[in-house]
Protein backbone atom coordinates (compact mmCIF):
# COMPACT_ATOMS: atom_id res chain seq x y z
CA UNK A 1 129.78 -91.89 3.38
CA UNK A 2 128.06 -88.90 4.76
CA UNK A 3 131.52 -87.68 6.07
CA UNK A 4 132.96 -87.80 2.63
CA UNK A 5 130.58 -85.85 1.08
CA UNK A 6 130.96 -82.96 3.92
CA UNK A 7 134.61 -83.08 3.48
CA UNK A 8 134.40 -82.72 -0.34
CA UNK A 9 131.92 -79.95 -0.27
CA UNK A 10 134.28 -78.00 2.23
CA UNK A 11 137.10 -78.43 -0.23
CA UNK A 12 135.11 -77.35 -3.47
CA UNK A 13 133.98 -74.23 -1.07
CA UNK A 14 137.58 -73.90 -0.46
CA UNK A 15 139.11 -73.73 -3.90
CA UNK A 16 139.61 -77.04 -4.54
CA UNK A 17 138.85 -79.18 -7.70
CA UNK A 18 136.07 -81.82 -7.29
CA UNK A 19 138.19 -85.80 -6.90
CA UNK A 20 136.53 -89.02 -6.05
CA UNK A 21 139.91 -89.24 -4.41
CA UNK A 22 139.47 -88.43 -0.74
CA UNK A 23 140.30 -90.70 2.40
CA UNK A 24 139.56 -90.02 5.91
CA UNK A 25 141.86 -91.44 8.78
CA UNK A 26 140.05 -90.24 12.14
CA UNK A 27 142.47 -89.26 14.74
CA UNK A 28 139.23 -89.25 17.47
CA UNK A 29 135.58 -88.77 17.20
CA UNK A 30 135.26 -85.92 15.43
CA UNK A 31 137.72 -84.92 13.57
CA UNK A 32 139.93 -86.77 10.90
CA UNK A 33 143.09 -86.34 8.59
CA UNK A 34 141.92 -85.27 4.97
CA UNK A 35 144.25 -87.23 2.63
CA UNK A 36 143.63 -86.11 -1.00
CA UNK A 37 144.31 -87.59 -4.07
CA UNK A 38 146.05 -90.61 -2.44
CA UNK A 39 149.04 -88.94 -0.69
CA UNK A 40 148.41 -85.06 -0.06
CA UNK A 41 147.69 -84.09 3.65
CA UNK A 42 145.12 -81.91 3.30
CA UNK A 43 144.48 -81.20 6.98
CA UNK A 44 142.61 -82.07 10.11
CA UNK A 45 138.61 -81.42 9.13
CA UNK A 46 136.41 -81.41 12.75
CA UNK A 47 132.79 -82.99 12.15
CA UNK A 48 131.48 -80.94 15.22
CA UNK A 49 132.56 -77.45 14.08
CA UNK A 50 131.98 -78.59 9.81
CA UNK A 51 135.53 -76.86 9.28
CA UNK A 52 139.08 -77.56 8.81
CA UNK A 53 140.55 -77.05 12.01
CA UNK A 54 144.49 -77.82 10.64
C-alpha cells in the first residue's frame, strides 16, 4: 500500500482533500491511472519521477 500513500500525499500537496477513496490501475511499471473517489480520472502518477505525469 506504499503506492497509495505516495499518491495521496501528492494529491493533499496538490490541493486536494484527504479520501480513503483512491484506486490505482497501472498502465506499466511505473506509472498508474489515479482514479479518485470511485469514478474521477485523476491522472497518470509515475512512481519513478514521484509526480503526476498526466
Amino acid at each position: 500500500m506504499a503506492k497509495v500513500q505516495e499518491v495521496k500525499k501528492a494529491m493533499v500537496a496538490l490541493g486536494y482533500p484527504k479520501t480513503e477513496y483512491i484506486e490505482l490501475e497501472e498502465l506499466d511499471n511505473s506509472r498508474s491511472k489515479v482514479i479518485y473517489d470511485g469514478h474521477f480520472i485523476i491522472g497518470i502518477y509515475d512512481f519513478e519521477r514521484h509526480t503526476f505525469v498526466d
